[in-house]
Protein backbone atom coordinates (compact mmCIF):
# COMPACT_ATOMS: atom_id res chain seq x y z
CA UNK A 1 0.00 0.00 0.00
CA UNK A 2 1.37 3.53 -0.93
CA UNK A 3 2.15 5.92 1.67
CA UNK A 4 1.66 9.85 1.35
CA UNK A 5 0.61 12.16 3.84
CA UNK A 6 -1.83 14.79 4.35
CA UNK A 7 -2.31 18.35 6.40
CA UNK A 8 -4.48 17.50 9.49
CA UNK A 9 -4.50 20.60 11.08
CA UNK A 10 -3.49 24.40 10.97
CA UNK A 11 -2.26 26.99 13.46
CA UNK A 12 -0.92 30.70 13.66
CA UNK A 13 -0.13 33.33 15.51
CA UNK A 14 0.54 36.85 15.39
CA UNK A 15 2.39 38.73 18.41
CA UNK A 16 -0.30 41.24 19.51
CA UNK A 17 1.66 44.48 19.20
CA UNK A 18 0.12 45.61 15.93
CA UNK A 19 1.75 49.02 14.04
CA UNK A 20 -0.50 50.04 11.22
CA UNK A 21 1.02 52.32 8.20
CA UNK A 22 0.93 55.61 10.08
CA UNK A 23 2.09 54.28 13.28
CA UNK A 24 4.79 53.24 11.36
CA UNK A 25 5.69 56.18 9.48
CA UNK A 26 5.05 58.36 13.28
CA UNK A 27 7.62 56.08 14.74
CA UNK A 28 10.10 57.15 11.59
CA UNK A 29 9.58 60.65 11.39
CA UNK A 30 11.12 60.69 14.93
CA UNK A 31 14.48 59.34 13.31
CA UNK A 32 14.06 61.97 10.42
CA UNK A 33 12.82 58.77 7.73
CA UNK A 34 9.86 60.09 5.92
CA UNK A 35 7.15 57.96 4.43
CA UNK A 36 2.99 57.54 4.68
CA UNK A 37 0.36 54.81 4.18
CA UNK A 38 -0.40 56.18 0.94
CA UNK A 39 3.45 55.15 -0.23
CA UNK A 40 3.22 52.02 1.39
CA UNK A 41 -0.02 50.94 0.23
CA UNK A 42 0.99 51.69 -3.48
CA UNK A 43 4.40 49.99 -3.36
CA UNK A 44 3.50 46.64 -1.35
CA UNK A 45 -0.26 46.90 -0.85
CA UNK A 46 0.53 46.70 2.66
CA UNK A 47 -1.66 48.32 5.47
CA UNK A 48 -0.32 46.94 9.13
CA UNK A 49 2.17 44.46 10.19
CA UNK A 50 3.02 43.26 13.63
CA UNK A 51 6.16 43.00 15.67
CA UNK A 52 7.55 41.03 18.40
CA UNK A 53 8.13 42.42 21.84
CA UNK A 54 11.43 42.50 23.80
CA UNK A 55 12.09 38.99 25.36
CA UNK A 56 9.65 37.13 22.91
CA UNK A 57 11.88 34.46 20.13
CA UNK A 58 10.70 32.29 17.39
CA UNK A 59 10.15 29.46 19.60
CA UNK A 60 7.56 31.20 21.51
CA UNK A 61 5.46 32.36 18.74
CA UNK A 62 6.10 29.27 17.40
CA UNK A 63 4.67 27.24 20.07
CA UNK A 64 1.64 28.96 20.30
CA UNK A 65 0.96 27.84 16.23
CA UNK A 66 2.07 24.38 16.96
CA UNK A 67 -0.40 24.04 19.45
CA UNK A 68 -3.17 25.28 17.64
CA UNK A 69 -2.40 23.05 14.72
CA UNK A 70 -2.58 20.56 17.14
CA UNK A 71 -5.79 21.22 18.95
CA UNK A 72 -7.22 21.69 15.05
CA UNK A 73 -5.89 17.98 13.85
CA UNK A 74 -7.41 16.27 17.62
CA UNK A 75 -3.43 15.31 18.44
CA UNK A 76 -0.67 16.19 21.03
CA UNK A 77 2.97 16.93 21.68
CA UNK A 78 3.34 12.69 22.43
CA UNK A 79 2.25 11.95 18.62
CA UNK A 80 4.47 14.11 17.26
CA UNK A 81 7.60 12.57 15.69
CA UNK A 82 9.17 15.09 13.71
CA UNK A 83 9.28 19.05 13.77
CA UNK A 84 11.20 21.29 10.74
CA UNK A 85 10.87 24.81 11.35
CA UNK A 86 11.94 27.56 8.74
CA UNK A 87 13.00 30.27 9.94
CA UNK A 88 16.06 32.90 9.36
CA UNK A 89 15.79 34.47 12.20
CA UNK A 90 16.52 31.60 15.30
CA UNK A 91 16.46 31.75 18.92
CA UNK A 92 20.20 31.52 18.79
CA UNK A 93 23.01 30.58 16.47
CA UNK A 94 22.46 26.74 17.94
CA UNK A 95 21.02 24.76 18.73
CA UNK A 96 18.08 24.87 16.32
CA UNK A 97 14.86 26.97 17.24
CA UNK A 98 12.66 23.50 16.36
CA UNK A 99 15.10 21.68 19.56
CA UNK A 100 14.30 24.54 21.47
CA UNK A 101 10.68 24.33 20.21
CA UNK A 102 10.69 20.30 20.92
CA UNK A 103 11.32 20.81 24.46
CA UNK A 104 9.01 23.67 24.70
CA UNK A 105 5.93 21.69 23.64
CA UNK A 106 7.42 18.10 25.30
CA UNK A 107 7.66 16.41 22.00
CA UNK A 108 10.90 14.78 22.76
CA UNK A 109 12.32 12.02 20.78
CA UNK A 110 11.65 12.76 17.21
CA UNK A 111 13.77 14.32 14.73
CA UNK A 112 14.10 18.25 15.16
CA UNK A 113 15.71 20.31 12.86
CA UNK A 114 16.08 23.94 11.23
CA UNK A 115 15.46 24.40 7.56
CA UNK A 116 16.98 28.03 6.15
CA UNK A 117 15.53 29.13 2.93
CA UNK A 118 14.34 32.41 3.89
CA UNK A 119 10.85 33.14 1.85
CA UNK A 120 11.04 29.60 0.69
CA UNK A 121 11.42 27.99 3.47
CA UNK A 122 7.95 26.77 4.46
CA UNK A 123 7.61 25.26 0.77
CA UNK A 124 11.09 24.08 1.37
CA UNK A 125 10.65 22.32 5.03
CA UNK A 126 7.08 20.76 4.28
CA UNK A 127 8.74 19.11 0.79
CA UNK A 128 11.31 17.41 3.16
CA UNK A 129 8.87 16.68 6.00
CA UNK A 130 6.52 14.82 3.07
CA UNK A 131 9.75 12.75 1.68
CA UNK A 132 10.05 11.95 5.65
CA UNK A 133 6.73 10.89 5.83
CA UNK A 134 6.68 8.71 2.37
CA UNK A 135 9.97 6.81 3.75
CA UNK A 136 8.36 5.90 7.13
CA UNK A 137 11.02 7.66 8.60
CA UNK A 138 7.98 10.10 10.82
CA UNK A 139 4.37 9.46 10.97
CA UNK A 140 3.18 12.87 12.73
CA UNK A 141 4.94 16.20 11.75
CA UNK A 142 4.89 19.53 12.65
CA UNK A 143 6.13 21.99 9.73
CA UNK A 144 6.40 25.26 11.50
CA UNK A 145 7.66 28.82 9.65
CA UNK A 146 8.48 31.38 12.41
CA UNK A 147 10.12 34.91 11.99
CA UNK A 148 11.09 37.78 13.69
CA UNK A 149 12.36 39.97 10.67
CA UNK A 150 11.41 43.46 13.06
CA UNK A 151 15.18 42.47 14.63
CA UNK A 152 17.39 42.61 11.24
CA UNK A 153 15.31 45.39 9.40
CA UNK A 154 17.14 48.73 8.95
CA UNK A 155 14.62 51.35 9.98
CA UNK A 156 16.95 54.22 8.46
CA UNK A 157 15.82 52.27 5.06
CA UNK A 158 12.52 53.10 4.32
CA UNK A 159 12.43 50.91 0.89
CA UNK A 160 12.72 47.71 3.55
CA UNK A 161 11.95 48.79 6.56
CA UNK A 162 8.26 49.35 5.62
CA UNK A 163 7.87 45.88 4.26
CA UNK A 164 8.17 43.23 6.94
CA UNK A 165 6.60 41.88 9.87
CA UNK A 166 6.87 38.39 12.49
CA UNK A 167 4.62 36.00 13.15
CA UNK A 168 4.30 32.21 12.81
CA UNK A 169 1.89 29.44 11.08
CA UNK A 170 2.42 25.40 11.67
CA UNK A 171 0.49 22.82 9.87
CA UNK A 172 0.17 18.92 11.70
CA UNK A 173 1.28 16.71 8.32
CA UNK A 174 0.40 13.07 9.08
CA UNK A 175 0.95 9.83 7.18
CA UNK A 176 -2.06 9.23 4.64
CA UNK A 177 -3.45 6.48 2.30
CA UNK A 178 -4.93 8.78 0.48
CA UNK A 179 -2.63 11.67 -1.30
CA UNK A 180 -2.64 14.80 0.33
CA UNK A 181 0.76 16.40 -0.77
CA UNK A 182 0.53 15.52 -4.89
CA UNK A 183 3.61 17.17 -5.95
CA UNK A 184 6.75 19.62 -5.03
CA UNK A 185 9.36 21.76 -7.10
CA UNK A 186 12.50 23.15 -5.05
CA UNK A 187 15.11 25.03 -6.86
CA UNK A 188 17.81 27.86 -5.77
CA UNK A 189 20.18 30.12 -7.76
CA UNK A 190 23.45 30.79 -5.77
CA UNK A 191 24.37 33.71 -8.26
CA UNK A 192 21.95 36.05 -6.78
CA UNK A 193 22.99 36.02 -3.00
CA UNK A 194 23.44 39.58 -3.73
CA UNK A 195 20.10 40.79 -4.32
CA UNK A 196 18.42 39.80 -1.14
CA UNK A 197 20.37 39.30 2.06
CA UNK A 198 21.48 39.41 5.68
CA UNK A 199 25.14 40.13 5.75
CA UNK A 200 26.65 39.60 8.87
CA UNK A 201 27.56 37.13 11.24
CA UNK A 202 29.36 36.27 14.79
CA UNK A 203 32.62 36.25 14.90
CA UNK A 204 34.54 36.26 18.02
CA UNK A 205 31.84 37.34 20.36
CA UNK A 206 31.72 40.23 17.90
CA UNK A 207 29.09 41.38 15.14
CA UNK A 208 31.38 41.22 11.95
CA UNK A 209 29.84 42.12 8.85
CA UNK A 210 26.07 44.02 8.59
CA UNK A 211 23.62 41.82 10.37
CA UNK A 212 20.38 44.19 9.08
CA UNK A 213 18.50 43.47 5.36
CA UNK A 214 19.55 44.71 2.49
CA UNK A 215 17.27 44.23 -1.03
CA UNK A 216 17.43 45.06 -4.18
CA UNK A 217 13.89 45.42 -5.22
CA UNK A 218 13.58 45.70 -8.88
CA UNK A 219 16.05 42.77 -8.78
CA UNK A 220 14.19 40.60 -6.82
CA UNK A 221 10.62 41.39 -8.39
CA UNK A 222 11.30 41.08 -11.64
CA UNK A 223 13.11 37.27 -10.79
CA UNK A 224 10.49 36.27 -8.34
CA UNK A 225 7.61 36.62 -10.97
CA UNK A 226 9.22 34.10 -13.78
CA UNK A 227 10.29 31.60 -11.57
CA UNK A 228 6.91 31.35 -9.46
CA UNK A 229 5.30 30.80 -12.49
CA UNK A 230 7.80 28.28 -13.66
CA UNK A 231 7.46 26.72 -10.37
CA UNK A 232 3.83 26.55 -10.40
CA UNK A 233 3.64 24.45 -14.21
CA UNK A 234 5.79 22.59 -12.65
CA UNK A 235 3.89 20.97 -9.74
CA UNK A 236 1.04 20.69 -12.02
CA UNK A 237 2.48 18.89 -14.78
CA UNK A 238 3.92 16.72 -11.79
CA UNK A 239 0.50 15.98 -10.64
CA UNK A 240 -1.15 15.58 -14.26
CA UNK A 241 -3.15 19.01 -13.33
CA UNK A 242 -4.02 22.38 -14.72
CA UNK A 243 -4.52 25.70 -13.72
CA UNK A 244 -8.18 25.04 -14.01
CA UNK A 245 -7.99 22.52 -10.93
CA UNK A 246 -6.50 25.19 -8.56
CA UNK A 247 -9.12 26.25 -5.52
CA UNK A 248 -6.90 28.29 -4.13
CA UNK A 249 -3.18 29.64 -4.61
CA UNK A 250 -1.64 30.34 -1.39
CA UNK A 251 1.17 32.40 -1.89
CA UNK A 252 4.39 34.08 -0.04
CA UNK A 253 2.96 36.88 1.28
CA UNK A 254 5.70 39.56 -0.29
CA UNK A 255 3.66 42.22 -2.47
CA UNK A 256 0.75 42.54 -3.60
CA UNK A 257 2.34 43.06 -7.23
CA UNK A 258 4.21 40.05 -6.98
CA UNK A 259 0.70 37.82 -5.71
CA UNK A 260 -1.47 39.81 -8.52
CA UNK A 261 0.74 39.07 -11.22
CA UNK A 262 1.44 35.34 -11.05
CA UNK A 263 -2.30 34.94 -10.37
CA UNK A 264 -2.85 36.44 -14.12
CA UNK A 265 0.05 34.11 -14.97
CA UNK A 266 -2.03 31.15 -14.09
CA UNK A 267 -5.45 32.83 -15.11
CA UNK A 268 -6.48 32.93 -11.91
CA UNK A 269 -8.85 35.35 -10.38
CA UNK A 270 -7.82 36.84 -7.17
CA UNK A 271 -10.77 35.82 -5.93
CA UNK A 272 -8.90 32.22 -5.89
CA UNK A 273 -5.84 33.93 -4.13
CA UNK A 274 -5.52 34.09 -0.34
CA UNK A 275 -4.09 37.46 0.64
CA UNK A 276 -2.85 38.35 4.18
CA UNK A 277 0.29 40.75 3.59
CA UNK A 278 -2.36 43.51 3.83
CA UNK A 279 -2.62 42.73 7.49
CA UNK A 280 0.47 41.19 8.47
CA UNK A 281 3.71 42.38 5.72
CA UNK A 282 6.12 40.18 4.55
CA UNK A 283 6.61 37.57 7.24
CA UNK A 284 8.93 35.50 5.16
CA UNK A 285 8.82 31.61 6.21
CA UNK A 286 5.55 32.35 8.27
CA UNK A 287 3.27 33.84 5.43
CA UNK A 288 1.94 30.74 3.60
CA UNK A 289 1.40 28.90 6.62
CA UNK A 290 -0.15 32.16 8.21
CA UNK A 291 -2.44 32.67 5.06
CA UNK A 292 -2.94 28.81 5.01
CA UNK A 293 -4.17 29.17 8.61
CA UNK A 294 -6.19 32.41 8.29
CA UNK A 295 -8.09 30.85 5.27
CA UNK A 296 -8.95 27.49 6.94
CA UNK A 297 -10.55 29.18 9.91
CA UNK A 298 -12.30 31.44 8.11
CA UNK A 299 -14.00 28.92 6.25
CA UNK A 300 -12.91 29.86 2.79
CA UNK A 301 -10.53 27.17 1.95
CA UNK A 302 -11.92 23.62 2.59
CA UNK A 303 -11.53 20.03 3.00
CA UNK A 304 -10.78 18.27 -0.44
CA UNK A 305 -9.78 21.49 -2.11
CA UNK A 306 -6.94 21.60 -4.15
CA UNK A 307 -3.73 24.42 -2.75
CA UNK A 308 -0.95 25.53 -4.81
CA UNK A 309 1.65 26.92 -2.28
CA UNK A 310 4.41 28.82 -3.43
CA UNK A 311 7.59 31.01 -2.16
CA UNK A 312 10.63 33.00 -3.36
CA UNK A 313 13.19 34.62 -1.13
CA UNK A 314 16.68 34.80 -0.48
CA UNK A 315 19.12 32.56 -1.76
CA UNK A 316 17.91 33.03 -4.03
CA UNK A 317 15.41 30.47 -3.46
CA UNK A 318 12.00 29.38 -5.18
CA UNK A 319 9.77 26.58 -4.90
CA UNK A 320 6.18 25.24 -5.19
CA UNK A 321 3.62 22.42 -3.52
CA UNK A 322 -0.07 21.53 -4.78
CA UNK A 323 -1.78 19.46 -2.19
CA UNK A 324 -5.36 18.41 -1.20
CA UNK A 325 -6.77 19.24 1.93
């Protein structure tokens, strides 16, 4: 009998200090950085994001996800056997935030590990979690994205600064008979580290380098619309599907630009397309599952449909997933 495996359950959360456009631009105006909602709005499509307070890490938001996946999919910490969590911005430089997050929840035993793929790395972490599952190496997974990007933006850059936000989503993946995850496309392109980046490190219990974001916009934009689409033929023709058999495109929650243009790509309405960054910014590995989460409990995407998932980011990074629900 084939083995695949199937999302049981969903889960997010969003830290509750929320900073909407103009409480944004208040709090730069007081470092001499000028912008407004309206500039915002039209660049990103972005109305409020939230951050993190002082003494919160991606374990803790993370947590709280987890165990709403959990409560959602009727299981607890003792069926869990695996946890990935993608993330770029961890508790610490080791051990891994999903260790940290194992002991947190009391899901000890199983395999936990870190996947880093930025933007990507939700797509990323649940396409190794499902090869996990298929092998019988894990039966009950939890596929977490978590990020605190308020800690490495550079608010004296309004281009970036404007853009991001934290939060964290989890889905419960558990071992099927039936196909739930139908197909996955990964890829990355070393030759544009460049464009999108973090640039600093630890080095001698020093800072050495620029630990804060730096992007290239135009850059990344105009190579994050060809290879989503390229990404997204590619888990269909995988799956023997078409763009007619999408329900719902769930995509990295980066610009609105970005999410309206592969929808016409695909000929998709954006009635079909789950969009969150209004509400929450860029949130890197935490947007699909976020979206995924804020859909499901708002009744809008259902049992049986069929997802396309998607992500770009840093890397530079890309990759796709169609599954059923």
């Amino acid at each position: 009998m084939s083995r695949y495996s199937r999302i049981s359950g969903t889960g997010s959360y969003l830290p509750p200090r929320r900073l909407s456009n103009d409480d944004l631009a208040a709090q730069l105006a007081a470092t001499g950085i000028e912008t407004s909602d309206a500039w915002i709005q039209e660049r990103s499509g972005i109305s409020a994001r939230h951050f993190a307070d002082e003494g919160v890490f991606c374990s803790d938001m993370a947590l709280h996800a987890c165990q709403s996946a959990l409560q959602a999919a009727g299981r607890t910490a003792a069926d869990v056997d695996l946890i990935i969590v993608a993330t770029s911005t961890p508790d610490m430089v080791f051990p891994s935030t999903a260790c940290i997050l194992q002991g947190k929840l009391g899901a000890t035993g199983g395999a936990a590990f870190d996947v880093q793929a930025v933007c990507s790395g939700f797509v990323y972490a649940l396409t190794v979690a499902d090869s996990l599952i298929k092998s019988g190496t894990a039966r009950c997974a939890l596929v977490v994205g978590a990020e605190i990007f308020s800690r490495i933006l550079d608010f004296t850059d309004r281009t970036t600064c404007v853009l991001f936000g934290d939060g964290a989503g989890a889905v419960v993946l558990e071992a099927s008979d039936t196909p739930g995850i139908l197909a996955s496309d990964l890829h990355a392109d070393g030759r544009h580290v460049d464009i999108l980046c973090v640039p600093g490190h630890v080095h001698g219990g020093a800072i050495s380098g620029v630990p804060l974001l730096k992007m290239a916009g135009q850059a990344v934009f105009k190579l994050a619309v060809g290879v989503l689409e390229e990404a997204a033929h590619a888990v269909l023709n995988k799956a023997g599907k078409t763009e007619a058999d999408i329900d719902w495109l769930v995509p990295h929650q980066a610009n609105i630009r970005i999410m309206q243009s592969t929808a016409k790509k695909l000929k998709l309405s954006m009635d079909k397309v789950m969009v969150t960054v209004d509400q929450h910014g860029n949130t890197s590995a935490a947007s699909i599952p976020l979206a995924l989460d804020v859909g499901v409990r708002a009744g809008r995407i259902q049992a049986g449909q069929t997802l396309l998932l998607e992500g770009v980011g840093g890397g530079f990074t890309w990759g796709a997933v169609l599954l059923t629900l």
